[in-house]
C-alpha atoms as a PDB file:
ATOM      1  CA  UNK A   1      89.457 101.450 109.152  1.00  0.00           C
ATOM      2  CA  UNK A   2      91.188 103.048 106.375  1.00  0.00           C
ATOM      3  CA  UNK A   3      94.099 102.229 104.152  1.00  0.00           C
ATOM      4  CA  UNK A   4      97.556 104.642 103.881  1.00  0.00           C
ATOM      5  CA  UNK A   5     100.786 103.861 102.633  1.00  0.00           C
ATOM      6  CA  UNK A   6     103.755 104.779 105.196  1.00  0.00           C
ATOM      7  CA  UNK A   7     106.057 107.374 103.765  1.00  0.00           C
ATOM      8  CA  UNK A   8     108.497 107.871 106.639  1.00  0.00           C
ATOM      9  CA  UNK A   9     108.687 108.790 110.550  1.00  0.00           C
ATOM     10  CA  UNK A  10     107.968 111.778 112.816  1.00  0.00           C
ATOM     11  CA  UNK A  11     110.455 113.137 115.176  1.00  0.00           C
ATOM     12  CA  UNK A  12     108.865 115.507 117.915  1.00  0.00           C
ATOM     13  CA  UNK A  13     111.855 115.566 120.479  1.00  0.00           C
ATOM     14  CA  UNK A  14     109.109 117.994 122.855  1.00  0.00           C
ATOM     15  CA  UNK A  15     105.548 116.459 123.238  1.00  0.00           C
ATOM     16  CA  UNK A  16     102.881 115.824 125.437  1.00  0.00           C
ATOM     17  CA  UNK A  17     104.782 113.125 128.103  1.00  0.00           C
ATOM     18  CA  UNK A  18     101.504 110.400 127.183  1.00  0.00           C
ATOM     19  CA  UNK A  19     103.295 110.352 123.287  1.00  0.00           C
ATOM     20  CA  UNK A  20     107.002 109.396 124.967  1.00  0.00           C
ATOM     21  CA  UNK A  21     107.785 106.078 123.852  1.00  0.00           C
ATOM     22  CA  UNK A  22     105.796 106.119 120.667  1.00  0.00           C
ATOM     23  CA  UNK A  23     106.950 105.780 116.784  1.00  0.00           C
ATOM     24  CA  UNK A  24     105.235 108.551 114.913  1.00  0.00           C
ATOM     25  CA  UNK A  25     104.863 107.516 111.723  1.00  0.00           C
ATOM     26  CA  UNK A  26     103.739 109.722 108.436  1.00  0.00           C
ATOM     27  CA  UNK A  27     101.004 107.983 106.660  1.00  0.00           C
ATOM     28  CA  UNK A  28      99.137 108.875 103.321  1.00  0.00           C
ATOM     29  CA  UNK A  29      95.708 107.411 102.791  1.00  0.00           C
ATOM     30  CA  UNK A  30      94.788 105.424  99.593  1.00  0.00           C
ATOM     31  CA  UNK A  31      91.655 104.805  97.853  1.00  0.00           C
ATOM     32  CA  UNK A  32      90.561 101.559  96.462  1.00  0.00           C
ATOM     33  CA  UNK A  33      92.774 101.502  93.607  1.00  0.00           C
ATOM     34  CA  UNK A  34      95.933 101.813  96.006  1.00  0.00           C
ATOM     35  CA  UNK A  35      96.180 105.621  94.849  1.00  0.00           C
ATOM     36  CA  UNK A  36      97.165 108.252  97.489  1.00  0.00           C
ATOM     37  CA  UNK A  37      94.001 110.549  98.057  1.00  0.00           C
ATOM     38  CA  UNK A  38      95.954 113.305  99.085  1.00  0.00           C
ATOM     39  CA  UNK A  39      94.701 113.282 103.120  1.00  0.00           C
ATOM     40  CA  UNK A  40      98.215 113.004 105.280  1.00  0.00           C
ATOM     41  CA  UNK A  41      97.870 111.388 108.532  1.00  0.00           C
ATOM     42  CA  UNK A  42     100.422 111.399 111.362  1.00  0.00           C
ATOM     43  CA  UNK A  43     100.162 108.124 113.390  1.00  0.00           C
ATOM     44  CA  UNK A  44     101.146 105.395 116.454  1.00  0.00           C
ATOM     45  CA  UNK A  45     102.319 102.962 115.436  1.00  0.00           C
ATOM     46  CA  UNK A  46     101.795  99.332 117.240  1.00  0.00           C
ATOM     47  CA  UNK A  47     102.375  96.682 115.047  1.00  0.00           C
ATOM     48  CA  UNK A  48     106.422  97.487 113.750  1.00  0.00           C
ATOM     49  CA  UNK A  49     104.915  99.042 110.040  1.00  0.00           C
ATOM     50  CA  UNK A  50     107.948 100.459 107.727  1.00  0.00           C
ATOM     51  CA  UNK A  51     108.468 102.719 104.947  1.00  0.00           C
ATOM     52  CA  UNK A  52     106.097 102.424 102.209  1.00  0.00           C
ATOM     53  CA  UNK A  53     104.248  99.291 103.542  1.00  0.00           C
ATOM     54  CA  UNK A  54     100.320  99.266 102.501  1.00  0.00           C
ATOM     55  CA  UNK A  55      98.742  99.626 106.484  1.00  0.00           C
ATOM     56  CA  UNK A  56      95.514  99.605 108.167  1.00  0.00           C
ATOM     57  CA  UNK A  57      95.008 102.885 110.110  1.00  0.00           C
ATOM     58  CA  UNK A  58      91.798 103.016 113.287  1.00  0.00           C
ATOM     59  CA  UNK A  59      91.221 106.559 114.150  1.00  0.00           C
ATOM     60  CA  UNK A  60      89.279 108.678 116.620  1.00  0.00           C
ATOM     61  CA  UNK A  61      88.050 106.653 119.564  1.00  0.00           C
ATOM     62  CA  UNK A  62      89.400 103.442 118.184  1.00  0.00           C
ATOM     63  CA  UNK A  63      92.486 104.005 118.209  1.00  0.00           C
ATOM     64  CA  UNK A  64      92.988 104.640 121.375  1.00  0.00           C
ATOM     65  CA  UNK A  65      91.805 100.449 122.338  1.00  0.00           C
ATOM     66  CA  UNK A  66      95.635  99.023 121.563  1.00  0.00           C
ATOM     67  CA  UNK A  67      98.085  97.917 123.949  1.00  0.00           C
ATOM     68  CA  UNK A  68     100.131 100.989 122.708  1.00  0.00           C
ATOM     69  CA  UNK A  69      97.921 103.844 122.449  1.00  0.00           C
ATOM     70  CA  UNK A  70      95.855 102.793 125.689  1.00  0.00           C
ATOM     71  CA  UNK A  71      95.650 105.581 127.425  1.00  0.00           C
ATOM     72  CA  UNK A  72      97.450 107.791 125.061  1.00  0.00           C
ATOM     73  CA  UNK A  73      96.620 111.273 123.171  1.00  0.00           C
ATOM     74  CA  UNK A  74      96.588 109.571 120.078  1.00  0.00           C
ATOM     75  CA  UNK A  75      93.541 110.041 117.393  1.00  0.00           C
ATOM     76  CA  UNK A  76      95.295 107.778 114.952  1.00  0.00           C
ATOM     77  CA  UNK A  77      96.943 104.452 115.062  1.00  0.00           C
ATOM     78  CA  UNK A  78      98.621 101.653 112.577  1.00  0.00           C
ATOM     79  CA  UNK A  79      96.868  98.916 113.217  1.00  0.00           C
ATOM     80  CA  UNK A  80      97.648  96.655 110.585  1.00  0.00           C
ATOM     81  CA  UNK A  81     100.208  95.766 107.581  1.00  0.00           C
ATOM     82  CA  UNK A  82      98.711  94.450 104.734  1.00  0.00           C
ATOM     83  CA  UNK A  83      99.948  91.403 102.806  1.00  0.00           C
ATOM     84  CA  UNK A  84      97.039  90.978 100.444  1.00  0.00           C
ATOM     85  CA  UNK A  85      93.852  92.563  99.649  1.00  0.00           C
ATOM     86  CA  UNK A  86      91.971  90.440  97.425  1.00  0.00           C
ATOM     87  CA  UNK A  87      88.795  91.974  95.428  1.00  0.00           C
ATOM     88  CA  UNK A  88      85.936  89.649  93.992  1.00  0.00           C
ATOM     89  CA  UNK A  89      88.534  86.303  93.689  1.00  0.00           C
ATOM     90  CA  UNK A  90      91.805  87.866  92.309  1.00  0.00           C
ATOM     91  CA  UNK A  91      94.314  89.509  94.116  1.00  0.00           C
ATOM     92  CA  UNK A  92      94.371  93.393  93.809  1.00  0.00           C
ATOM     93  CA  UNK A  93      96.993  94.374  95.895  1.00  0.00           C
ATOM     94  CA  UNK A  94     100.081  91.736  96.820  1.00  0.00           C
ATOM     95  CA  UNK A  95     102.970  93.214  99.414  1.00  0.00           C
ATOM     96  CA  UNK A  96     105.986  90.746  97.662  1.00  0.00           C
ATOM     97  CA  UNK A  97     104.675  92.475  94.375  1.00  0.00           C
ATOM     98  CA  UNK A  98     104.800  96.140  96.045  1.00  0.00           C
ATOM     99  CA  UNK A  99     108.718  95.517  97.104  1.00  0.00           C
ATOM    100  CA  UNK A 100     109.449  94.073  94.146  1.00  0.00           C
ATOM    101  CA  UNK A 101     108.693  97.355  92.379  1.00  0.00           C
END
């Protein structure tokens, strides 16, 4: 899995017709110290994910296992929102911090 931050939607009004129905959102991946590492990723999204929210992103294969992207020409999907990531006992990353920002 791999971390991205959200950074706003896709609109693709002519697709393949296995893509109808899904939210394309634009993601950014992050490395460990929540900084964006410059790889853009366009992805499904099945778990409601917003606007700059910290998410968890399965690709290739993978992706393709949720009840939204079964099926689906998808290579990339948001699995996840992250609340907390917590690295050796303190917390590293909190979401009510991110908003508050």
């Amino acid at each position: 899995m791999i971390l991205a931050q959200v950074l706003g939607t896709v609109v693709s009004t002519r697709k393949d017709r296995g893509l109808t129905g899904l939210k394309l959102l634009l993601t950014r991946e992050v490395d460990g110290a929540f900084e964006p590492t410059g790889n853009y990723v366009v992805a499904a999204d099945a778990v409601g994910a917003g606007s700059d929210e910290l998410v968890l992103l399965a690709q290739g294969s993978s992706a393709r296992m949720t009840e939204v992207s079964r099926e689906k020409p998808v290579d990339a999907v948001i699995v996840g929102i992250v609340d907390v990531v917590e690295i050796a006992g303190a917390d590293a990353y909190l979401k009510r911090a991110a908003k508050a920002r």
